[in-house]
Protein backbone atom coordinates (compact mmCIF):
# COMPACT_ATOMS: atom_id res chain seq x y z
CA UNK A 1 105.07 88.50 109.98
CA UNK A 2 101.61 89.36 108.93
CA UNK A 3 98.26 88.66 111.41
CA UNK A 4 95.18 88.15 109.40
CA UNK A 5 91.86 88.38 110.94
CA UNK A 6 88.02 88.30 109.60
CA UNK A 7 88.99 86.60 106.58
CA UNK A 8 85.92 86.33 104.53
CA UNK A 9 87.97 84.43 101.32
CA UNK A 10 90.83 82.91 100.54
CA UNK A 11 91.12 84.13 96.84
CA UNK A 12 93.34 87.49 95.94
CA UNK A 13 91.80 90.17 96.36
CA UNK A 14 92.98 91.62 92.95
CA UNK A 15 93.02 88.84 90.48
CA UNK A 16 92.96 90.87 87.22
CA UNK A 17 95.13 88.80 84.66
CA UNK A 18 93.99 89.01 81.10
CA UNK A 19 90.19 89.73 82.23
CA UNK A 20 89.88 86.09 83.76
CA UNK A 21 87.24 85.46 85.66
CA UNK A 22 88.26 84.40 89.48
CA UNK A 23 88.61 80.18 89.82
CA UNK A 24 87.60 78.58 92.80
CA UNK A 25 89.97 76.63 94.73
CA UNK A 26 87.76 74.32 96.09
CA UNK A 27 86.52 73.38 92.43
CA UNK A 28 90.09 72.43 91.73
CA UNK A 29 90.56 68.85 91.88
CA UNK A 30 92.20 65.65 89.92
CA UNK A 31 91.52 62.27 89.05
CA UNK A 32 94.15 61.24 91.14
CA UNK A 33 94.98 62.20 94.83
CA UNK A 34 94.21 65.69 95.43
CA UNK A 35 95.89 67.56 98.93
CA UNK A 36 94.80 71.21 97.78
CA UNK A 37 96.36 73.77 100.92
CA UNK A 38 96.83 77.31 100.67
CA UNK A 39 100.16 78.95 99.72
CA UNK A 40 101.09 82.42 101.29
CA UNK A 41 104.73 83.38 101.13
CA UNK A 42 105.98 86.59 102.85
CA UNK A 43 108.89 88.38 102.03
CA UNK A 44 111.93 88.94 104.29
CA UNK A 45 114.14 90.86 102.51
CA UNK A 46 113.80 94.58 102.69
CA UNK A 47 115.13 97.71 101.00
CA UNK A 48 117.37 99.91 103.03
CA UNK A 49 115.34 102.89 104.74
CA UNK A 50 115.10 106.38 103.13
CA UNK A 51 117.31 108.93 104.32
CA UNK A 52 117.03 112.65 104.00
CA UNK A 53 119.40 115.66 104.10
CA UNK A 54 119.97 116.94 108.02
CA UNK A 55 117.61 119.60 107.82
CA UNK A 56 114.89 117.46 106.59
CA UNK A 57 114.57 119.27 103.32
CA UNK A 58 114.77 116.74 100.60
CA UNK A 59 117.39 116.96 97.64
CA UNK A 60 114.55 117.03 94.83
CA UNK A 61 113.16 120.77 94.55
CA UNK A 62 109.45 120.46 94.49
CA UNK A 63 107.38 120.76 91.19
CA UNK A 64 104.88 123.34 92.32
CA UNK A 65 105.11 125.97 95.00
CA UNK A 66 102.50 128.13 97.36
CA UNK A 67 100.60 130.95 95.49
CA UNK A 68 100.14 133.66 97.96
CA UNK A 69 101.65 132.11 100.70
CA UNK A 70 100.67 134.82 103.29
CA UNK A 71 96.59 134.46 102.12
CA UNK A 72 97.93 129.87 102.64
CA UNK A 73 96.17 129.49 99.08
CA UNK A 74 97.56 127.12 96.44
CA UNK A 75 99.50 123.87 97.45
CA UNK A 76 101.46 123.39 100.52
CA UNK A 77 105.24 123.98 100.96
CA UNK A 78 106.65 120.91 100.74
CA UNK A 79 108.46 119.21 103.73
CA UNK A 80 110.95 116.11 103.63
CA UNK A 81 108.10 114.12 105.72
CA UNK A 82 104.80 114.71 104.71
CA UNK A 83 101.55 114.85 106.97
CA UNK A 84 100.88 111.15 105.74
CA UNK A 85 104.40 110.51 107.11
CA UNK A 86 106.46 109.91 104.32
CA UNK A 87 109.52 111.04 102.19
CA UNK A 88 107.74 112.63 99.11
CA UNK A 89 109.23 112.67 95.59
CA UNK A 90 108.34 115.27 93.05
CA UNK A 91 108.47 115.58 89.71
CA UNK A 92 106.81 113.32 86.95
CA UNK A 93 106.80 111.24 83.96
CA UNK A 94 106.01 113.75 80.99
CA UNK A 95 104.02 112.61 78.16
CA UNK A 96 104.66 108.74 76.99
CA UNK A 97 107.57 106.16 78.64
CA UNK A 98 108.00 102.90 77.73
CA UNK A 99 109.87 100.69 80.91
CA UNK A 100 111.48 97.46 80.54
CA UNK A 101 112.48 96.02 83.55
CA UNK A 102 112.47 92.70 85.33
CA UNK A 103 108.74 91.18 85.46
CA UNK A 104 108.60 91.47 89.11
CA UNK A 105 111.46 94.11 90.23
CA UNK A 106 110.49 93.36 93.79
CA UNK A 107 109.94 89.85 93.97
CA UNK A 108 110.31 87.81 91.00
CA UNK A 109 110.16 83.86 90.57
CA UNK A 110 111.45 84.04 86.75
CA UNK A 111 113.59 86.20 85.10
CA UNK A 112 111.97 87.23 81.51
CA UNK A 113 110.91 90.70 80.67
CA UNK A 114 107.56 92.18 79.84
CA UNK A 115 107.36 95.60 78.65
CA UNK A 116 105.34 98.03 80.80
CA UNK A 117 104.01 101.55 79.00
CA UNK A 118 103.42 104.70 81.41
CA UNK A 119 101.12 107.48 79.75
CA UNK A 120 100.68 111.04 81.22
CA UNK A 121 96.52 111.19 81.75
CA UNK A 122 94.74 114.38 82.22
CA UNK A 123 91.74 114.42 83.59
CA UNK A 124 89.31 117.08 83.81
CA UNK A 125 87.21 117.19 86.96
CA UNK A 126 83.64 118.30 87.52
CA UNK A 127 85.37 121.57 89.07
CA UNK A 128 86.66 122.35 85.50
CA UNK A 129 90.49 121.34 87.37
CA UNK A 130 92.51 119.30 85.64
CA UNK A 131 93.74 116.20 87.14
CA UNK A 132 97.20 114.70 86.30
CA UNK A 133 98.20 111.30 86.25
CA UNK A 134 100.33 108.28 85.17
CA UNK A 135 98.69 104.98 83.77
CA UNK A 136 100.75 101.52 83.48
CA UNK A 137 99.61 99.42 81.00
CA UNK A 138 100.74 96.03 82.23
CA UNK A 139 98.34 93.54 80.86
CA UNK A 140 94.95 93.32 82.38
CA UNK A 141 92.24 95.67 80.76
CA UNK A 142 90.60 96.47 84.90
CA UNK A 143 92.51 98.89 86.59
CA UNK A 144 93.33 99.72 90.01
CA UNK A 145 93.47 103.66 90.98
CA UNK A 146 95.97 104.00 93.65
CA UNK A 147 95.54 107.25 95.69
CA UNK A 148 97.92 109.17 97.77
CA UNK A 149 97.94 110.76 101.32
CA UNK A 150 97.69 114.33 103.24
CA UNK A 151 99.99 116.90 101.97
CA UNK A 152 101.49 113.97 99.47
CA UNK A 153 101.04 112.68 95.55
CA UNK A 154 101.35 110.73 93.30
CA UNK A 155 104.84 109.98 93.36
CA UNK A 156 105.55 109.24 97.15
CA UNK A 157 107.37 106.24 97.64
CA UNK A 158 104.69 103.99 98.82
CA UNK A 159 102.39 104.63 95.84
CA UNK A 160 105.23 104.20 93.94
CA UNK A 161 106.51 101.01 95.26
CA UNK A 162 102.44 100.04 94.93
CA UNK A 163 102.64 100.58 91.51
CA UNK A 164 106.00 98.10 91.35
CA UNK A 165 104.30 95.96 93.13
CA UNK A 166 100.84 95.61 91.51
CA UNK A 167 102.62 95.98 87.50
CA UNK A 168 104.92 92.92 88.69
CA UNK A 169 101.48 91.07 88.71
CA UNK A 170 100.82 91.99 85.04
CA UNK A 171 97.72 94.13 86.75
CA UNK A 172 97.24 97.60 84.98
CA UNK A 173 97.22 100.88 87.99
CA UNK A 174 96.32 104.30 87.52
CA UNK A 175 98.08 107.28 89.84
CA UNK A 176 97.29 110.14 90.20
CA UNK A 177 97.09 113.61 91.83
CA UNK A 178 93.97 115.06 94.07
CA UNK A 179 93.15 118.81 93.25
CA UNK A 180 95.51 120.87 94.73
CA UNK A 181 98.43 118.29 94.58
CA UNK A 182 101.07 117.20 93.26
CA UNK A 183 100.97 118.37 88.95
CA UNK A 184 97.06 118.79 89.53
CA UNK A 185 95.21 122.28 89.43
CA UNK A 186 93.16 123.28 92.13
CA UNK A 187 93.94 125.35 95.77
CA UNK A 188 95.19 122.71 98.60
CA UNK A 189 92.63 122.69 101.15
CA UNK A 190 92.45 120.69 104.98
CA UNK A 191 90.31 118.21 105.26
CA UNK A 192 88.50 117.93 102.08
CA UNK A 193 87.67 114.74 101.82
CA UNK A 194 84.17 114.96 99.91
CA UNK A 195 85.91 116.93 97.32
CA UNK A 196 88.65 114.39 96.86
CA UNK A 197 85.70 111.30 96.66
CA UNK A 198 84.72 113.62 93.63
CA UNK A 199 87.93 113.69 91.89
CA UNK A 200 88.23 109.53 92.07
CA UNK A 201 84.80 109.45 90.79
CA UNK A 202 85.80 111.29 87.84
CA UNK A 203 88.98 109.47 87.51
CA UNK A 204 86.82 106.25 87.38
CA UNK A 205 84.05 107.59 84.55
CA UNK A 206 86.86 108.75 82.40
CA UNK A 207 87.68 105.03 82.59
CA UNK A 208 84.44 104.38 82.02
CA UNK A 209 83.78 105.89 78.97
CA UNK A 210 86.91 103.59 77.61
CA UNK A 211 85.18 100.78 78.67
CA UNK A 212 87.86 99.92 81.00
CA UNK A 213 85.89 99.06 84.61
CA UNK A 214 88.02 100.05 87.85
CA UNK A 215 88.65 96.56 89.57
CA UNK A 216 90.09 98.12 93.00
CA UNK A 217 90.59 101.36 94.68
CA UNK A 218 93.50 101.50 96.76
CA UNK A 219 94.95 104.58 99.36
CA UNK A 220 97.57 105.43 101.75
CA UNK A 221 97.19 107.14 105.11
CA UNK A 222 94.12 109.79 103.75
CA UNK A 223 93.97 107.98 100.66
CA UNK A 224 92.50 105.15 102.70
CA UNK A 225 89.65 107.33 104.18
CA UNK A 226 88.80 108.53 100.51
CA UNK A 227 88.42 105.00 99.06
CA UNK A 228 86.37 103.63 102.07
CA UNK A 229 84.04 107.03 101.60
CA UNK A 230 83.50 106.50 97.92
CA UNK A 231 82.68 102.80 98.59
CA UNK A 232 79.76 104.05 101.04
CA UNK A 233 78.36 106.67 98.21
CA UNK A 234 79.47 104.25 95.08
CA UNK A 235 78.72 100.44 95.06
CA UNK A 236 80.40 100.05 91.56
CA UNK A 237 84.11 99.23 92.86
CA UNK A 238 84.17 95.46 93.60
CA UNK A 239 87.40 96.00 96.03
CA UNK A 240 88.74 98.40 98.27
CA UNK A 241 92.17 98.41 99.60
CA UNK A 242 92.58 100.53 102.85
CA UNK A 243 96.11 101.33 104.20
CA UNK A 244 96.83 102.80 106.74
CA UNK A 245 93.50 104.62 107.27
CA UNK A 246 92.21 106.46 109.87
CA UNK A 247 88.86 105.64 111.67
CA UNK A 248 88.68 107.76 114.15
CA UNK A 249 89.00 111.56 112.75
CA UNK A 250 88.83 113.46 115.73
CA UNK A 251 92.22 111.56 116.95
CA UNK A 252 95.74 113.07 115.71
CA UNK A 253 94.25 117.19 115.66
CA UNK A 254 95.73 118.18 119.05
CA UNK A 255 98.85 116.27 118.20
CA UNK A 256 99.52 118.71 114.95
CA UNK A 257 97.87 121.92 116.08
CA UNK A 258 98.08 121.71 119.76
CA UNK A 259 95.64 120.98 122.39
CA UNK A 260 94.44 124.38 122.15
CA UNK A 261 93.25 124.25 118.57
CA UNK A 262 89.55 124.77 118.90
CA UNK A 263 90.47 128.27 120.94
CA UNK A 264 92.79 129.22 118.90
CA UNK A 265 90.43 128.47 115.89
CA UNK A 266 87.57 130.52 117.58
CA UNK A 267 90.10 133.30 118.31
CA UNK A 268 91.37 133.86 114.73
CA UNK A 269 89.34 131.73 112.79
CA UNK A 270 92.39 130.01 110.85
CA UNK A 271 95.29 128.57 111.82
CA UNK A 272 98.79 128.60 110.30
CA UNK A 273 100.73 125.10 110.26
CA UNK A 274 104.54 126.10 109.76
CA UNK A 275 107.66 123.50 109.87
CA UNK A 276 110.28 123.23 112.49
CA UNK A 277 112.14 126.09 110.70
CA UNK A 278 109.02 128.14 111.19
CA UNK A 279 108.14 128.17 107.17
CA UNK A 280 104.66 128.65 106.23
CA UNK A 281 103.13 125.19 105.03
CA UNK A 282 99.42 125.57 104.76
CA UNK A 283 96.37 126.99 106.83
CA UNK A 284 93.56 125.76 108.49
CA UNK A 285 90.19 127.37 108.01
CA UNK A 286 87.40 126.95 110.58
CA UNK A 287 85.48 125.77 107.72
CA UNK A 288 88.30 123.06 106.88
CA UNK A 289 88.44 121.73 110.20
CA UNK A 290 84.99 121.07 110.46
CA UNK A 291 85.27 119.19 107.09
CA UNK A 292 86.80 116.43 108.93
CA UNK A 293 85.39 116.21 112.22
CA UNK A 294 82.05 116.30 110.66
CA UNK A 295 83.19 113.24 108.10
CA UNK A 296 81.42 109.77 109.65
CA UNK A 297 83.94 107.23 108.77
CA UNK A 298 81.82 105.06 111.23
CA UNK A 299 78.48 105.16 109.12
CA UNK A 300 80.72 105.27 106.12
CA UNK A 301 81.72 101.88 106.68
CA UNK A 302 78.74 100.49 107.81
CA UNK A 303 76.89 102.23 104.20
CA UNK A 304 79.69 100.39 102.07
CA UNK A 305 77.79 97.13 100.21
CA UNK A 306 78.35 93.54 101.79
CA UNK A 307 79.12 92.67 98.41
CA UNK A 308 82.36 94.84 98.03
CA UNK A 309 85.26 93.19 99.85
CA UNK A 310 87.44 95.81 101.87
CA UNK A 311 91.08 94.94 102.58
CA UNK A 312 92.90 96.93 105.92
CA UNK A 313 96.57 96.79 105.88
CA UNK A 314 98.25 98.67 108.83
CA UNK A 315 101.10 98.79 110.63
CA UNK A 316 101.96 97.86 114.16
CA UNK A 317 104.19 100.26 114.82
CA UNK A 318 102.38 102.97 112.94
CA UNK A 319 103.23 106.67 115.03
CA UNK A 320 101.11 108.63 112.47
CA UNK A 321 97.65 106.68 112.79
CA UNK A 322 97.21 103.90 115.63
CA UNK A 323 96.94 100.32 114.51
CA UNK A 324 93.80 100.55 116.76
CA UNK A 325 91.81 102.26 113.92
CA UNK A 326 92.11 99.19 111.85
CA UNK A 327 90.69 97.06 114.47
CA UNK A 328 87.72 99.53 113.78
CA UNK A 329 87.76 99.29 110.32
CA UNK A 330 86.89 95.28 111.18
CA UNK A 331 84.22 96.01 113.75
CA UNK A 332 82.25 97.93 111.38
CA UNK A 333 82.57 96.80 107.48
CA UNK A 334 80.67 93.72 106.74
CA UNK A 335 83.03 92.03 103.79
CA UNK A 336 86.29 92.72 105.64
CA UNK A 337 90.17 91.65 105.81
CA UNK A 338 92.57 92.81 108.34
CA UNK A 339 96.31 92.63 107.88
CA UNK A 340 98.59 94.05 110.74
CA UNK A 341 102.34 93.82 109.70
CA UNK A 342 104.26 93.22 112.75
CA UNK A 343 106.75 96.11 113.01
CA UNK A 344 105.62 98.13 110.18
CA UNK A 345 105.92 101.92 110.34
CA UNK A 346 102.78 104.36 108.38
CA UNK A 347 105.42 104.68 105.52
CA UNK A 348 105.90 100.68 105.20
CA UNK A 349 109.83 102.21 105.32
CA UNK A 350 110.92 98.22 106.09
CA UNK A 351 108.05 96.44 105.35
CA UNK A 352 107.56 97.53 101.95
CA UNK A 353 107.48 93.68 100.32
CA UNK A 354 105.26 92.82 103.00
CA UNK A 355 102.70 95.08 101.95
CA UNK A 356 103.42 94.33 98.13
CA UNK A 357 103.09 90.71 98.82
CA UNK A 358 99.60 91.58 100.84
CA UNK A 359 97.90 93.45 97.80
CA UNK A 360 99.08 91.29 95.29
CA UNK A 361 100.02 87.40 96.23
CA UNK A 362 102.05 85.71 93.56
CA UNK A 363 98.82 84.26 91.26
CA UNK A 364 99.89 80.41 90.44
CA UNK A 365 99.29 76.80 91.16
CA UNK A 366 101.95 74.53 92.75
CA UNK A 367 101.92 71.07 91.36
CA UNK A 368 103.63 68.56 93.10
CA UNK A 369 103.68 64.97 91.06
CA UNK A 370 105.12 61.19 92.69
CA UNK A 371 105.33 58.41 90.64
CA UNK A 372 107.20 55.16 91.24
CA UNK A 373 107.92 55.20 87.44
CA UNK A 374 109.95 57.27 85.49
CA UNK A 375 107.94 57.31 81.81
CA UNK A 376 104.32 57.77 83.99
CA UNK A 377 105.80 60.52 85.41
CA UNK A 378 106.97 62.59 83.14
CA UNK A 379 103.78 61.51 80.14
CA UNK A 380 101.66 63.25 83.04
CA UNK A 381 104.05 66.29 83.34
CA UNK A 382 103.77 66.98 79.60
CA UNK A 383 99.77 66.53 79.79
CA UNK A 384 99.75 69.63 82.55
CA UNK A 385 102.17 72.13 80.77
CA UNK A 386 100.41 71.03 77.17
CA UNK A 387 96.95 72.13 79.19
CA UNK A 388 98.18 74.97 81.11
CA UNK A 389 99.78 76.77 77.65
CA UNK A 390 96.63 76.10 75.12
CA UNK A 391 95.08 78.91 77.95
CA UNK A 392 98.23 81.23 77.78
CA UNK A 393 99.09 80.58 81.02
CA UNK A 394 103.06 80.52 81.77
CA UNK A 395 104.08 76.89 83.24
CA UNK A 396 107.93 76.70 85.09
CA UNK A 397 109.43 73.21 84.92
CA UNK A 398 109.22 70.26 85.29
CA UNK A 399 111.43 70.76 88.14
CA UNK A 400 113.29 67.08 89.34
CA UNK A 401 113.23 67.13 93.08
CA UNK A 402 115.15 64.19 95.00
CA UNK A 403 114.07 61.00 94.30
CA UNK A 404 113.38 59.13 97.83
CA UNK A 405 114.59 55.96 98.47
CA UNK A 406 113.48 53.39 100.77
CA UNK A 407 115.31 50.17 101.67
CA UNK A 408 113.86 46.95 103.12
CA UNK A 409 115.79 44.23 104.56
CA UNK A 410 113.67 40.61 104.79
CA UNK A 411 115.26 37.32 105.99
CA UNK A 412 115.70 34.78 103.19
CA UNK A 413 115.16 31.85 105.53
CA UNK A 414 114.73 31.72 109.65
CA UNK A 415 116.62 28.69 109.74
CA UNK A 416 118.65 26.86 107.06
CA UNK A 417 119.77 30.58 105.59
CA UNK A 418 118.84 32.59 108.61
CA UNK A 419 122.23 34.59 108.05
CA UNK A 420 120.66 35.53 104.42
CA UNK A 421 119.33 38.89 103.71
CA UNK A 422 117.25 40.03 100.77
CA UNK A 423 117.11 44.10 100.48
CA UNK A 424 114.11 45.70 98.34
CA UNK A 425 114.35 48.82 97.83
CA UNK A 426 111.17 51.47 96.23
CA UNK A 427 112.08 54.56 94.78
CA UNK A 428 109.61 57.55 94.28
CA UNK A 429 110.06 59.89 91.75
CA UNK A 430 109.46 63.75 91.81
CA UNK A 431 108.77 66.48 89.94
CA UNK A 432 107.45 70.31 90.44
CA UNK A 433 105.46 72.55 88.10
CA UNK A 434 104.48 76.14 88.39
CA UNK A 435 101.57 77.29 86.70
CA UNK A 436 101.87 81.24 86.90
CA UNK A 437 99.22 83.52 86.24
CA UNK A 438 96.72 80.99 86.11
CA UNK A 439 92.87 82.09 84.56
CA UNK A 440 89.34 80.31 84.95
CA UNK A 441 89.82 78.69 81.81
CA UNK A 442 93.29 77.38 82.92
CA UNK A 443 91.45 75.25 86.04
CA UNK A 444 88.71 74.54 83.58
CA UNK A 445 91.50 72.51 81.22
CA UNK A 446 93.18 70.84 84.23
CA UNK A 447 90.19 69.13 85.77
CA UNK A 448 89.84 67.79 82.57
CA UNK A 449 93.01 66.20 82.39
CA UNK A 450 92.44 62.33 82.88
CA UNK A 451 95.98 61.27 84.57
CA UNK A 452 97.29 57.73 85.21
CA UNK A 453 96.39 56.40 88.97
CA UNK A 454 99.75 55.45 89.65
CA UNK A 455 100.41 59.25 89.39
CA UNK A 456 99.89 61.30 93.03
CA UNK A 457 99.09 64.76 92.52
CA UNK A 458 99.49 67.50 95.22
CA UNK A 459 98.47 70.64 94.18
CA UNK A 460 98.61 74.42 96.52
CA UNK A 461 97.10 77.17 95.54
């Protein structure tokens, strides 16, 4: 079960469908009866956890190795778990692939199809490296730029399950590698976040110059600091998704290096990370280290514009980065929504709907129409799918619920016929119609709708 705190607004926070404006909820309303309430549904159902080979090496060889491993130049040696705390998968789409799958693989309420295109991106940074990456055209002409964690890319499960998730919403993503890794060209550094802030900047000015604006940034574990940092330097993203960030960056070095870091740095001026088979990984310049305990995520957040809304999802049983961080997050950022996932690991490994259902909540209406007659009932049901499909919205039903019936027994006489009984009896009739995907224009044509008044309407957004 999700907690939410400091909600600032009720509306998605990526509503990107066919370049609609937002609607307003509270503009919503009917001739006839309105009951507007919100509608949040959570997923239960879960996908089984990842598993990995016994000695934590996983079955997939990785794309790119280390150049020069003694000198610790050139991207990490991969582990099964990366420093994010994930399973990573390597290896990506080449060139152009065209997907058909279910319109929501995770959580769909209908069962057509809607094709979804991945192209291979290159993008050249301001470094002169070239950044690789995988865009899904599903629909909306915004994007949202999903980025990855420490020692991860591009295709670890979460952002991958991210992408599902978002694409299921018809809402176009881009992912993609920072320099150094993943398929992306540059030497793998610690810390480093400045230089990654760079490479999302240039992601989002090559989107630029298609006239395609970035709606959202969104990242995972390190990913999370990057987006919140660009959003204190950049006030051109309207929404930041942070998951699974960390606030506080001193907090979690003495866990991976040892308490002794900063002697041990000051001894030999590097330090050598290695797995639990004692393979070389990556090193840790003095220089590198002091990247990211000189990083201010603190005056970061409170730099960020009051006009950009920031989303924190974390998890409560997070081992990797404490849930506490993201109570930070919310002390310090102005425009700010906190979701903690009850029993949620860093990787989401169980809670992966949870956090799909989070970014992107189903975007329809709920109408709910009673009607003691049959032919009002249904003339009013054809006026709100006629309206809801001249704006290309997709409508589901009219579904017939129960009809309710309620029985009234009167006396026919208190004396001469006192034994007599006369039984009256009212039924209400239902029906239910989804409105999916629903755009400004779509509200626009329903409150123009003139419906009978012996037609209740009930409508949940």
């Amino acid at each position: 079960m999700a907690v939410s705190t400091s909600t600032t607004s009720q509306l998605p926070l990526l509503f990107l469908h066919s370049g609609a404006a937002n609607p307003t909820p509270a503009n919503l309303s009917f001739p006839s009866t309105l009951r507007a309430s919100s509608l949040r549904s959570r997923a239960a159902a879960a996908p089984p956890a990842e598993t990995i080979s016994e000695d934590g090496i996983p079955d997939t060889p990785p794309v790119r190795h280390c150049t020069d491993e003694g000198e610790g130049t050139g991207i990490p040696l991969p582990s099964s778990i990366g420093e994010d705390g994930e399973q990573l998968l390597f290896g990506a789409t080449a060139g152009k692939e065209t997907v058909m799958r279910p319109c929501a693989q995770l959580r769909s309420s209908f069962s057509d199809s809607f094709v979804i295109s991945q192209d291979k991106i290159v993008i050249r940074n301001r470094y002169g490296e070239k950044l690789i990456g995988v865009l899904y055209e599903a629909g909306s002409k915004d994007i949202v730029v999903l980025c990855h964690g420490f020692r991860s890319s591009k295709e670890s499960r979460t952002i991958l399950n991210l992408a599902d998730a978002l694409t299921s919403e018809k809402i176009s993503i881009f992912r993609f590698d920072f320099s150094g890794n993943g398929e992306s060209e540059g030497t793998f550094q610690y810390g480093n976040y400045y230089k990654e802030v760079d490479d999302l900047r240039d992601v989002i000015l090559h989107f630029k110059k298609d006239k395609r604006d970035t709606r959202a940034i969104a990242g995972h574990s390190k990913g999370g600091n990057v987006v919140i940092l660009y959003a204190s330097m950049h006030p051109d993203i309207p929404s930041v998704i942070n998951i699974c960030g960390r606030f506080n960056l001193e907090r979690g070095i003495g866990d991976r290096f040892g308490n002794d870091y900063m002697e041990r740095m000051n001894q030999h001026g590097f330090i050598d990370v290695r797995d639990k088979t004692g393979r070389f990984m990556y090193r840790v310049t003095k220089e590198s280290l002091m990247d990211r305990l000189k990083t201010d995520m603190r005056g970061a957040c409170m730099s960020i514009d009051p006009k950009c809304r920031v989303l924190t999802v974390h998890g409560a049983n997070d081992d990797v980065v404490p849930s506490e961080d993201a109570v930070e997050f919310s002390n310090y950022i102005i425009n700010h929504e906190l979701h903690i996932i009850e029993g949620a690991d860093h990787s989401y490994t169980s809670h992966r709907l949870e956090l799909a259902d989070i970014l992107a909540p189903k975007q329809k209406i709920r109408i709910k129409l009673r009607s003691y007659w049959v032919p009002l009932i249904e003339d009013s049901c054809k006026k709100i799918i006629e309206a809801a499909k001249t704006t290309n919205a997709k409508t589901m039903g009219p579904v017939p619920l129960p009809t309710k019936r309620r029985i009234y027994c009167v006396l026919n006489s208190p004396h001469v016929h006192k034994d007599s009984r006369f039984h009256f009896e009212i039924r209400t009739h239902q029906r239910l119609i989804d409105i999916m995907y629903p755009t400004a224009q779509t509200i626009d044509s329903l409150m123009q709708l003139q419906l009978p008044a012996g037609v209740d309407v009930e409508v949940k957004l």
